[in-house]
Protein backbone atom coordinates (compact mmCIF):
# COMPACT_ATOMS: atom_id res chain seq x y z
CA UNK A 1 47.92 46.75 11.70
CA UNK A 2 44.47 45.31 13.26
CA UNK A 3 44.58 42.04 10.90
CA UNK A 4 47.75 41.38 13.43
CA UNK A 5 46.75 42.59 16.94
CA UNK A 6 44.36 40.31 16.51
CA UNK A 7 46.71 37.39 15.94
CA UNK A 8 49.43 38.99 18.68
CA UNK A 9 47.62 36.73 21.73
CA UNK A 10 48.51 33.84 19.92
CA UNK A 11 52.53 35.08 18.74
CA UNK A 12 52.87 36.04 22.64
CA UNK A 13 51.90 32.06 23.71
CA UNK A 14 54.00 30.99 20.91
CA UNK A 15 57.00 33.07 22.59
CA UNK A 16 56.33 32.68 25.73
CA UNK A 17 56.99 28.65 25.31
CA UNK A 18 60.67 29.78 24.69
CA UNK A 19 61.05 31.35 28.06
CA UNK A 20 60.05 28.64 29.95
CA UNK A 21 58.73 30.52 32.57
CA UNK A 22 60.55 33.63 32.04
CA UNK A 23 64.40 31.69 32.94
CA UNK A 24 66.07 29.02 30.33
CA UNK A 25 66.02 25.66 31.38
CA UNK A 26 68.74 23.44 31.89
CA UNK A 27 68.97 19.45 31.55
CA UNK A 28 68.84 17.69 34.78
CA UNK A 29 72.12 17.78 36.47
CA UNK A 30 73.84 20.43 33.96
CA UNK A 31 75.08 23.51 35.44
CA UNK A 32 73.77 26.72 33.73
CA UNK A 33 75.09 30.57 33.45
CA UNK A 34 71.99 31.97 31.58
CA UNK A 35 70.34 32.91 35.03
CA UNK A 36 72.25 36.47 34.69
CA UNK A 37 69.72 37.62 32.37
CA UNK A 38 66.47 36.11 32.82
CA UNK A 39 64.06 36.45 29.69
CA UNK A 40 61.13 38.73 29.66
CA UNK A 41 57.69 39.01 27.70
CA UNK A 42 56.83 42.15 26.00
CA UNK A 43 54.10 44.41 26.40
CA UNK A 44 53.84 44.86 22.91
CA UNK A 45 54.07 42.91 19.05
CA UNK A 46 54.59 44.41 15.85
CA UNK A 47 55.43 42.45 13.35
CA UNK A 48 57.81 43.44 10.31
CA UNK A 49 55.53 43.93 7.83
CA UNK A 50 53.53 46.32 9.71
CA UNK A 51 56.22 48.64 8.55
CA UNK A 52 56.19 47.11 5.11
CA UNK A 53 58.32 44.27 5.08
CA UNK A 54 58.70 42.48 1.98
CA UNK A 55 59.84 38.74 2.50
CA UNK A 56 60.41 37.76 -0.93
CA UNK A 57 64.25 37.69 -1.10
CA UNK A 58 64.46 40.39 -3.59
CA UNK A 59 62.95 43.52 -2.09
CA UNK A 60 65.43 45.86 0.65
CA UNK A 61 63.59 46.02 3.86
CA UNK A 62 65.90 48.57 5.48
CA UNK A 63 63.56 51.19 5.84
CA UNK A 64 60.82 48.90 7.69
CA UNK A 65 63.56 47.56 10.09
CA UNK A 66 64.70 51.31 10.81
CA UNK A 67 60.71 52.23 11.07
CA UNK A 68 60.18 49.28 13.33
CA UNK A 69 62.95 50.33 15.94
CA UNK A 70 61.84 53.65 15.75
CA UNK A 71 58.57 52.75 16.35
CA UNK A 72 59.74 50.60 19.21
CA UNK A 73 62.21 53.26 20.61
CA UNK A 74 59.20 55.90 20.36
CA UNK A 75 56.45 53.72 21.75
CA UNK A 76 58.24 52.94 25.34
CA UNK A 77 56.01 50.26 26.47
CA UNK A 78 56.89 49.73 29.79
CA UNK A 79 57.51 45.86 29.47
CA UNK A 80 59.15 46.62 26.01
CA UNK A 81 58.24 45.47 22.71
CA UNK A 82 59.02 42.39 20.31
CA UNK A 83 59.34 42.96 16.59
CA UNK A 84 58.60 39.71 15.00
CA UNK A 85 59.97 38.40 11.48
CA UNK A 86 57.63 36.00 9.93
CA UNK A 87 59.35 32.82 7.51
CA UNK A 88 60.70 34.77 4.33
CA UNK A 89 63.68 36.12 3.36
CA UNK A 90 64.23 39.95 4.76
CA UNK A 91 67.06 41.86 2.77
CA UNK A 92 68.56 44.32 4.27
CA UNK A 93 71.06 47.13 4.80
CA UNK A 94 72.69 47.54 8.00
CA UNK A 95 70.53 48.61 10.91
CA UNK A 96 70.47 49.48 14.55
CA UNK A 97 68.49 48.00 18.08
CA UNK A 98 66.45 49.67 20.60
CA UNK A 99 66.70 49.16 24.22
CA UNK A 100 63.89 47.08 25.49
CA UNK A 101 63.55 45.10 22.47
CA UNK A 102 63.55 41.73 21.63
CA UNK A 103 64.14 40.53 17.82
CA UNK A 104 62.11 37.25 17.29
CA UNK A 105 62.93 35.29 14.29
CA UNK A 106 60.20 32.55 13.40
CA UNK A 107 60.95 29.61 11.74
CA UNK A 108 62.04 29.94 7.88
CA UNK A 109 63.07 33.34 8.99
CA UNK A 110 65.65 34.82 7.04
CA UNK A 111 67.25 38.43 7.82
CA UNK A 112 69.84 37.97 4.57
CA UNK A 113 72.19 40.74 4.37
CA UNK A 114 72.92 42.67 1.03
CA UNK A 115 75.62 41.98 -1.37
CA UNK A 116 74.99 45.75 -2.37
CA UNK A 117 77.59 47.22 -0.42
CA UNK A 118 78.03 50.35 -1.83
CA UNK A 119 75.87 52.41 0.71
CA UNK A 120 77.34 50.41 3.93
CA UNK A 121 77.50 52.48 6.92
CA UNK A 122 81.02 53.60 8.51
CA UNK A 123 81.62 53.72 12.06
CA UNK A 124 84.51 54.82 14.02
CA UNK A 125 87.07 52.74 15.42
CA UNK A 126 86.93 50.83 18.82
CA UNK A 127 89.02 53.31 20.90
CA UNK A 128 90.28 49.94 22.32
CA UNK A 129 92.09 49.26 19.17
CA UNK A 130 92.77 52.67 17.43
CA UNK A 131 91.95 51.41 14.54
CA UNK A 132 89.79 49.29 12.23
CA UNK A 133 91.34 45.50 12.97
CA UNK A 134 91.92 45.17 9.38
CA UNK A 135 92.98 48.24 8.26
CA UNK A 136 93.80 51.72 9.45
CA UNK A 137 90.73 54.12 9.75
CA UNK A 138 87.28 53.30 10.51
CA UNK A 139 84.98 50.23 10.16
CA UNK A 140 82.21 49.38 8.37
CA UNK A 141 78.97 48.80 10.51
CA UNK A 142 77.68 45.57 11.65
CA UNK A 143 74.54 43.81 10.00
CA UNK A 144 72.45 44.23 13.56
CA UNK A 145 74.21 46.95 16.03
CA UNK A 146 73.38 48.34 19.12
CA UNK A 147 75.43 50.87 21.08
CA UNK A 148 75.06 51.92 24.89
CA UNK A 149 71.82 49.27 24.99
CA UNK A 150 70.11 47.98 27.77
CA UNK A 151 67.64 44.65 27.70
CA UNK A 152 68.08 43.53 24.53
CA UNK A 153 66.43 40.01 23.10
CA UNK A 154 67.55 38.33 20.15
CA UNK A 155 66.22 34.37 19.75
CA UNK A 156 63.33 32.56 17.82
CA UNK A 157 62.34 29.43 16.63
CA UNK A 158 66.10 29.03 15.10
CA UNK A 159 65.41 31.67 12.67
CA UNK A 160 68.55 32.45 10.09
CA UNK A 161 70.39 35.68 9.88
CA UNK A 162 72.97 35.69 6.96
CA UNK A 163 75.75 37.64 6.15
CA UNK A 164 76.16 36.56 2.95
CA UNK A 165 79.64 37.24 3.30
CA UNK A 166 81.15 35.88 -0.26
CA UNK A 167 81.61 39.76 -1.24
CA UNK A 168 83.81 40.80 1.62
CA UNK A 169 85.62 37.60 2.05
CA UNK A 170 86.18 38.32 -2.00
CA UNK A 171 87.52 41.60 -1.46
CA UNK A 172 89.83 40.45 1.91
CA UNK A 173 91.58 37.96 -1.02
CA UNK A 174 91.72 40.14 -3.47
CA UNK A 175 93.19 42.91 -1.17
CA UNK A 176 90.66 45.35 -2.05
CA UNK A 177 89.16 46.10 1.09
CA UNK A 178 88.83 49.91 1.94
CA UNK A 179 87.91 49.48 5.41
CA UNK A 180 87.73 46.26 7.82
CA UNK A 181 84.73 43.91 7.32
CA UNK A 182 81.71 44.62 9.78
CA UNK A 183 80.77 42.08 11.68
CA UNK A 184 77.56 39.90 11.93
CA UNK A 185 76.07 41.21 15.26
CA UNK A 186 77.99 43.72 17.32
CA UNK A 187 76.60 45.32 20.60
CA UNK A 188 78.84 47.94 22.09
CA UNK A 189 78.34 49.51 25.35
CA UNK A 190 75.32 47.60 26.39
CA UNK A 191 74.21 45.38 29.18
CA UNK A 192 71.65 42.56 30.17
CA UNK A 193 71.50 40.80 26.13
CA UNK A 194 70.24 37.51 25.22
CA UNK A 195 70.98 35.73 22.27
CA UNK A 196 69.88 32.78 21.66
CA UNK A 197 68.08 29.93 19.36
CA UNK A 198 69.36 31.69 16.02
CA UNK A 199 71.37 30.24 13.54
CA UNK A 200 74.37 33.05 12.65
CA UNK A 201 75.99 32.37 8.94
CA UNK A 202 78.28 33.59 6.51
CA UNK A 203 79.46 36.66 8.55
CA UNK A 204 81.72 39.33 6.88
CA UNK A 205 84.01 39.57 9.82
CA UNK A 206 83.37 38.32 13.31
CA UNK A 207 79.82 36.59 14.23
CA UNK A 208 79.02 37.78 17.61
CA UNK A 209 80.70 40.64 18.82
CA UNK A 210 79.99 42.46 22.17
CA UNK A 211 82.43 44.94 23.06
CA UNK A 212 82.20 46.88 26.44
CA UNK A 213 79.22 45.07 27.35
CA UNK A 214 78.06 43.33 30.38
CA UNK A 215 75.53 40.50 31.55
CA UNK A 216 75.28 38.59 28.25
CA UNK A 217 74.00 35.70 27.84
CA UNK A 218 74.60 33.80 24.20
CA UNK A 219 72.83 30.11 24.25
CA UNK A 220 71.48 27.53 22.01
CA UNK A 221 73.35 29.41 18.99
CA UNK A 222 74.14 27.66 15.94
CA UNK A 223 77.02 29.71 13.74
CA UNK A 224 78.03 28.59 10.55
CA UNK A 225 80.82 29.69 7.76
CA UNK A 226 82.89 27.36 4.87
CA UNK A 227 86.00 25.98 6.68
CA UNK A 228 87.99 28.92 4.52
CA UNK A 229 86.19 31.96 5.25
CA UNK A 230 88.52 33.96 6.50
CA UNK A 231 88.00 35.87 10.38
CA UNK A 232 84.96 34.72 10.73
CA UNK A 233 85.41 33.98 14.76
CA UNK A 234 82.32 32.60 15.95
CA UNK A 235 81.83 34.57 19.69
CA UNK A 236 84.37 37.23 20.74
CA UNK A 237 83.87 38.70 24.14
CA UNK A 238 85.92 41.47 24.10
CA UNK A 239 86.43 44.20 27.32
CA UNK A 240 83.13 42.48 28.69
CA UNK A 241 82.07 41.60 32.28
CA UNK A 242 79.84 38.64 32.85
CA UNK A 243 79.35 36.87 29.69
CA UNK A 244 77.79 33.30 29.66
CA UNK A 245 78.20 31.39 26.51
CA UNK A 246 76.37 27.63 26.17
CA UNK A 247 75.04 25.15 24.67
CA UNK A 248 76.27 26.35 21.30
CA UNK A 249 77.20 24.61 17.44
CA UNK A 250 80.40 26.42 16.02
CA UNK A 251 81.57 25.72 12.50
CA UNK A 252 83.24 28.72 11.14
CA UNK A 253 86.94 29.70 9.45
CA UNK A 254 88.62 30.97 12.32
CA UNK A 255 88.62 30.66 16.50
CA UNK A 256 84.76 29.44 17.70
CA UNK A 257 84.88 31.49 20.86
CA UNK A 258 88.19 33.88 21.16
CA UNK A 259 87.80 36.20 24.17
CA UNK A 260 89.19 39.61 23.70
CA UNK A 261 90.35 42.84 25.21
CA UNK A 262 91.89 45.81 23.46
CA UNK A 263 94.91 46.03 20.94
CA UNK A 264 98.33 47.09 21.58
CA UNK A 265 98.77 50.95 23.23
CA UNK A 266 95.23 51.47 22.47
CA UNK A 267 93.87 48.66 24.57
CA UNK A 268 96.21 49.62 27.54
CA UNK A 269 95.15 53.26 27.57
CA UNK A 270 91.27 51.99 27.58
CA UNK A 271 92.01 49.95 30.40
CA UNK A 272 89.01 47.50 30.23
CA UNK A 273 89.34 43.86 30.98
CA UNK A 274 87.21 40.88 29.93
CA UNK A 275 86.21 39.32 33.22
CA UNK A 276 83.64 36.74 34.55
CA UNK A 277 83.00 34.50 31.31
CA UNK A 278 81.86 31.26 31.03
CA UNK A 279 82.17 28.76 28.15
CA UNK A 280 80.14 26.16 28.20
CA UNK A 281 78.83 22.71 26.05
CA UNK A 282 80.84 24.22 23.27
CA UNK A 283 80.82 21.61 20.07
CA UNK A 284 82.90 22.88 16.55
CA UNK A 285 84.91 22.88 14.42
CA UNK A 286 87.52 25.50 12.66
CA UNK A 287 91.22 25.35 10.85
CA UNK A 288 92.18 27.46 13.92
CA UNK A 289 90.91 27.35 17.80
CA UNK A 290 88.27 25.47 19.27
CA UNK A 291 88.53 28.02 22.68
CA UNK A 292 91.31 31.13 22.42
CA UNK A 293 92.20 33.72 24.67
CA UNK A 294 93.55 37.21 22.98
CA UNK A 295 95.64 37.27 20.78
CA UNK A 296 94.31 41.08 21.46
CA UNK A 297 94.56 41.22 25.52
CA UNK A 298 95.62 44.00 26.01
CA UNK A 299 93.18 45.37 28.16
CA UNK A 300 93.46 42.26 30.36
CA UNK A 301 91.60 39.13 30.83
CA UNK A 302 90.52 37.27 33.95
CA UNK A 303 88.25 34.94 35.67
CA UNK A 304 87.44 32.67 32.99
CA UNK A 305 86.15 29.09 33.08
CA UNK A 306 85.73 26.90 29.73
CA UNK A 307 84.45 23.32 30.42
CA UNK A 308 82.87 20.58 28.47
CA UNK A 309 83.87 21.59 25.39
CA UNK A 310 84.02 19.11 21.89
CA UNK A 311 86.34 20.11 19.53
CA UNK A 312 86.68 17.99 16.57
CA UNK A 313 88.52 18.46 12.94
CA UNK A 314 90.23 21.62 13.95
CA UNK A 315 94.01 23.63 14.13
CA UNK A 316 94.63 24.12 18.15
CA UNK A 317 92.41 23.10 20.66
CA UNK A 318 92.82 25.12 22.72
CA UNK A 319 94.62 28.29 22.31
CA UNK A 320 95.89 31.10 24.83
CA UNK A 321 97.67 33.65 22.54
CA UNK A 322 99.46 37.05 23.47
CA UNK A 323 102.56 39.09 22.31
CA UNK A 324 105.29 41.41 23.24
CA UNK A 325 103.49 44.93 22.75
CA UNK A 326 100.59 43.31 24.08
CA UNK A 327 100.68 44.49 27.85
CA UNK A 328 97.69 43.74 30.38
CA UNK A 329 97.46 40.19 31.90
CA UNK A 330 95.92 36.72 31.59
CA UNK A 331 94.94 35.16 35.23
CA UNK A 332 93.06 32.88 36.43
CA UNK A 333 91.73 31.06 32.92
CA UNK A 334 90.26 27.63 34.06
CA UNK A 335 89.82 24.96 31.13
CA UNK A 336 88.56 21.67 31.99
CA UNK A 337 86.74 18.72 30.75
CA UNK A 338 87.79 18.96 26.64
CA UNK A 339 87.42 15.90 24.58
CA UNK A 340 89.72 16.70 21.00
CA UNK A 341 89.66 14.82 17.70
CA UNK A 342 90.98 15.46 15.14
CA UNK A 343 93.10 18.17 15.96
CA UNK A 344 97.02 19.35 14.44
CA UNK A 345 98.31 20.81 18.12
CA UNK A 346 96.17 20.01 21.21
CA UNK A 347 97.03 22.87 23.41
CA UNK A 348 99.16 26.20 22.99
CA UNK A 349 99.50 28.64 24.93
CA UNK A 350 101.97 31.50 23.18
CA UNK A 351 103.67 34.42 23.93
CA UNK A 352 104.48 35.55 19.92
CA UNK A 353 101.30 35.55 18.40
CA UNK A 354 99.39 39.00 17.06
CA UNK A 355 99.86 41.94 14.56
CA UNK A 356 100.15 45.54 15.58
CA UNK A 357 98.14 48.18 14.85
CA UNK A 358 101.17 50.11 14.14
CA UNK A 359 104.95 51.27 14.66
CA UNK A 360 103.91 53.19 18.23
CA UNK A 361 103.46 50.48 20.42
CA UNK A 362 105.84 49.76 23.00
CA UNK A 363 107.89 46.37 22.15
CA UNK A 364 108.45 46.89 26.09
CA UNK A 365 104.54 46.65 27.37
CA UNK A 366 105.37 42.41 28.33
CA UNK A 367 102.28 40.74 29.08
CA UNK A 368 101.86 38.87 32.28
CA UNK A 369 100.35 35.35 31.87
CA UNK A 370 99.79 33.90 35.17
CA UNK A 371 97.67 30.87 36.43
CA UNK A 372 96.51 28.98 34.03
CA UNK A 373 94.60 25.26 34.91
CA UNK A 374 93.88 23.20 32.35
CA UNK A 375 92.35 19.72 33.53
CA UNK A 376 90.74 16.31 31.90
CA UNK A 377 91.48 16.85 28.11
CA UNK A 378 91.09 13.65 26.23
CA UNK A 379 91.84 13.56 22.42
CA UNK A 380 92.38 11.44 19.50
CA UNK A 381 94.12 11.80 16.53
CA UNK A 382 96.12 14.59 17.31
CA UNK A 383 99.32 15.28 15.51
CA UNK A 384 101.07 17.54 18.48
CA UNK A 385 100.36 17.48 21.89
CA UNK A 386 101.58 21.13 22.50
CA UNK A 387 103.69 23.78 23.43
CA UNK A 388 104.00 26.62 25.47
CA UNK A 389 106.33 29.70 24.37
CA UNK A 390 106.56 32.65 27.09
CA UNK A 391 108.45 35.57 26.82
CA UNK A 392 112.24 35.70 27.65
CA UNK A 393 111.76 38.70 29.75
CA UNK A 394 108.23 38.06 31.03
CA UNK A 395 107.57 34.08 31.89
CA UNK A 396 104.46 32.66 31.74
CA UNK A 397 103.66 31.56 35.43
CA UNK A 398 101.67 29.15 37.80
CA UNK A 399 100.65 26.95 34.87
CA UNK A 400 99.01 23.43 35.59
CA UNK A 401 98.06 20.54 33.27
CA UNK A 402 96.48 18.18 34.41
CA UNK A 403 95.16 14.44 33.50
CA UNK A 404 95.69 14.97 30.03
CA UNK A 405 95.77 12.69 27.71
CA UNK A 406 95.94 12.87 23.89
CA UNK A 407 96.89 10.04 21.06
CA UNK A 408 98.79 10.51 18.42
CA UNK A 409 97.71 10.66 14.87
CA UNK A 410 100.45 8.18 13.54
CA UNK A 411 102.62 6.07 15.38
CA UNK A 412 105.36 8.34 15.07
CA UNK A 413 104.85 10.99 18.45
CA UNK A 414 105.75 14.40 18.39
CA UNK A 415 106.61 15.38 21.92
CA UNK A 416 105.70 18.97 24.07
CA UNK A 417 108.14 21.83 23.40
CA UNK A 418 108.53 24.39 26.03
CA UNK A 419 110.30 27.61 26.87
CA UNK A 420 110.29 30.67 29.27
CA UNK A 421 107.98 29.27 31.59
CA UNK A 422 108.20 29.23 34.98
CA UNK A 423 106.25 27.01 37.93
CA UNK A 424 105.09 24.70 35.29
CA UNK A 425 103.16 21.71 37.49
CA UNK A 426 102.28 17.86 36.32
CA UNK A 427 103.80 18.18 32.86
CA UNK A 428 106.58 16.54 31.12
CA UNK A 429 107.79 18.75 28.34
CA UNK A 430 110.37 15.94 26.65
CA UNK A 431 109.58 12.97 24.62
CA UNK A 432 107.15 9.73 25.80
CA UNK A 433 108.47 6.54 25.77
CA UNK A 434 105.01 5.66 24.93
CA UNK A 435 104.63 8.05 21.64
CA UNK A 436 100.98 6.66 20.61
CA UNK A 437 99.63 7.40 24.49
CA UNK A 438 101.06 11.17 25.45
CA UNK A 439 99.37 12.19 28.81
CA UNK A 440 100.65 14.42 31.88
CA UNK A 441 99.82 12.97 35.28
């Protein structure tokens, strides 16, 4: 361990030219969230191979990653410590954070999940959903995982960590699956996290999952999966408070950022609503959403604002999804400032969309989907404008489009299709005379 105290001076400059100072830093003129959790040095470095880390590809560094959190959890340097992952390829089993931690991947850094899965860690069941997502029971554990954390760092010089997700998105086809798929990174319970300059790819499951969190920060993320990997939803804020999400590079098989709340009767009973997120300079791609809210909203979602997003080669746009059985609410969702190419529908917002975690829910529980803006959406190419499907007994209200304008992918226009809405504002839901130029006013 003295060969790299010695060199720790130097690692600590090295990181401290990511934090700028101890804040992000914006571009001139761009607006930025990332202020809710400003960065912090560490009072301490250890580095993984202090604890034995092999970075060959082929050796299992579970055991150092588990020794290094210890070691970190046990220590309790005031300022907190930073474990450090030189260039190499770290294998690994699935392993848990420390408070007061930050993970720093270096360049050529590769944390590279195993495709040995036989020893994969179970976990219960988010009481928010009663069940594993997939399947009943529990779930299997994510790659990194944290639960009831507090000041947690994950960034680097665009360091890698890999799922290596072939096996489970093998056994989801071949309906084989005991349990659900864990996710890439999930952080439950935990507050003031900052992820950011990592790449994220080939996720199991879900990329970045915090659940019951709050202050989180997720910028300057690149997340990667083939267009056909299947759930692998690139950010998924889910019964979270405060979550700012920019400046990120989404190319995955499912939604890039879907923000979440709780399932059916479980997510009702939990009670917890996603609140105060912020979406951001998104860019991707994905054969479903560019930007979703729910399908799982149970819990209730509110106070969100998506803007300058660029969503090219993709299913829906943008995507506000919910179901009878659902329950809770959607209010106050600002989306603004979307440029689309490329895309089959431009904008849906649904009210039939969603499995159930089983035959108890209430077909009764109506959501209530009420004031929805969506402004200055420009797109090209796009097959279908939109629709928007309420619920016969439960209307979606106070909806506004506005200035948007999307061409058509063939000179043959689709027009809007609407139903069960009410206090719909600056949208004509019939066909355009003008079939290649569809806009609102």
């Amino acid at each position: 361990m003295v060969g790299w105290r010695l060199a720790a001076t130097a690692l600590l400059a090295i990181f401290l030219t990511v934090l700028k100072g101890g804040a992000f830093v914006a571009a001139e003129g761009e607006q930025t969230c990332s202020g809710i959790v400003p960065m912090k040095s560490r009072g301490e470095v250890v580095s993984i191979t202090d604890f034995g880390g092999v970075g060959d590809g082929r050796t299992l560094n579970t055991a150092a990653f588990v020794s290094a959190v210890f070691h970190i959890e046990q220590r309790k340097v005031p300022e907190g410590s930073l474990l450090y992952i030189p260039a190499g390829v770290w294998l690994t089993e699935a392993f848990n954070l420390t408070s007061h931690m930050t993970l720093f991947l270096a360049e050529g850094a590769v944390i590279k999940a195993t495709q040995d899965i036989v020893n994969w860690p179970l976990i219960h069941p988010l009481p928010s959903y009663g069940r594993g997502r997939e399947l009943p029971g529990g779930r299997y554990m994510s790659l990194i995982h944290g639960n009831g954390l507090q000041d947690v760092t994950i960034t680097g010089e665009n360091g890698t960590i890999d799922g290596q997700g072939d096996v489970w998105w093998n056994m989801w086809r071949h309906k084989t699956l005991p349990f659900t798929r864990p996710n890439l990174l999930e952080l439950m319970h935990s507050t003031d996290i900052i992820i950011s300059n990592v790449v994220f790819r080939d996720s199991p499951f879900w990329n970045i999952h915090p659940v019951y969190c709050s202050n989180v920060v997720v910028k300057n993320v690149t997340i990667l999966a083939p267009y056909d990997s299947p759930n692998t939803d690139g950010v998924d804020p889910d019964s979270s408070l405060n979550v700012c999400i920019e400046d990120c590079y989404i190319s995955t098989g499912d939604d890039l950022v879907a923000v979440k709340s709780g399932w059916d009767e479980y997510g009702i009973a939990y009670a917890r609503p996603s609140s105060g997120i912020i979406v951001r300079r998104l860019t991707g791609s994905s054969p479903f959403a560019g930007f979703a809210v729910g399908s799982e909203t149970s819990g209730g979602i509110e106070n969100i604002l998506a803007e300058n997003l660029n969503i090219f080669k993709t299913g829906v746009g943008i995507h506000i999804k919910t179901n009878s059985g659902r329950g809770g609410f959607i209010k106050n969702i600002t989306i603004s400032d979307v440029n689309l190419s490329n895309v089959r529908k431009g904008l849906r917002i649904a009210g039939n969309v969603g499995d159930h975690p089983d035959d108890r829910y209430d077909p009764n529980a109506l959501p209530v989907v009420d004031g929805l803006t969506i402004k200055n959406v420009w797109g090209v190419r796009v097959q279908q404008p939109g629709s928007i499907q309420g619920i016969k007994n439960s209307p979606f209200t106070q909806i506004c489009l506005s200035n948007v304008k999307l061409d058509a992918a063939s000179p043959v226009g689709v027009s809007w299709a609407c139903a069960d809405v009410h206090s719909l504002q600056a949208i004509k839901c019939f066909e355009e005379s003008d079939r290649a130029n569809r806009s609102t006013g």
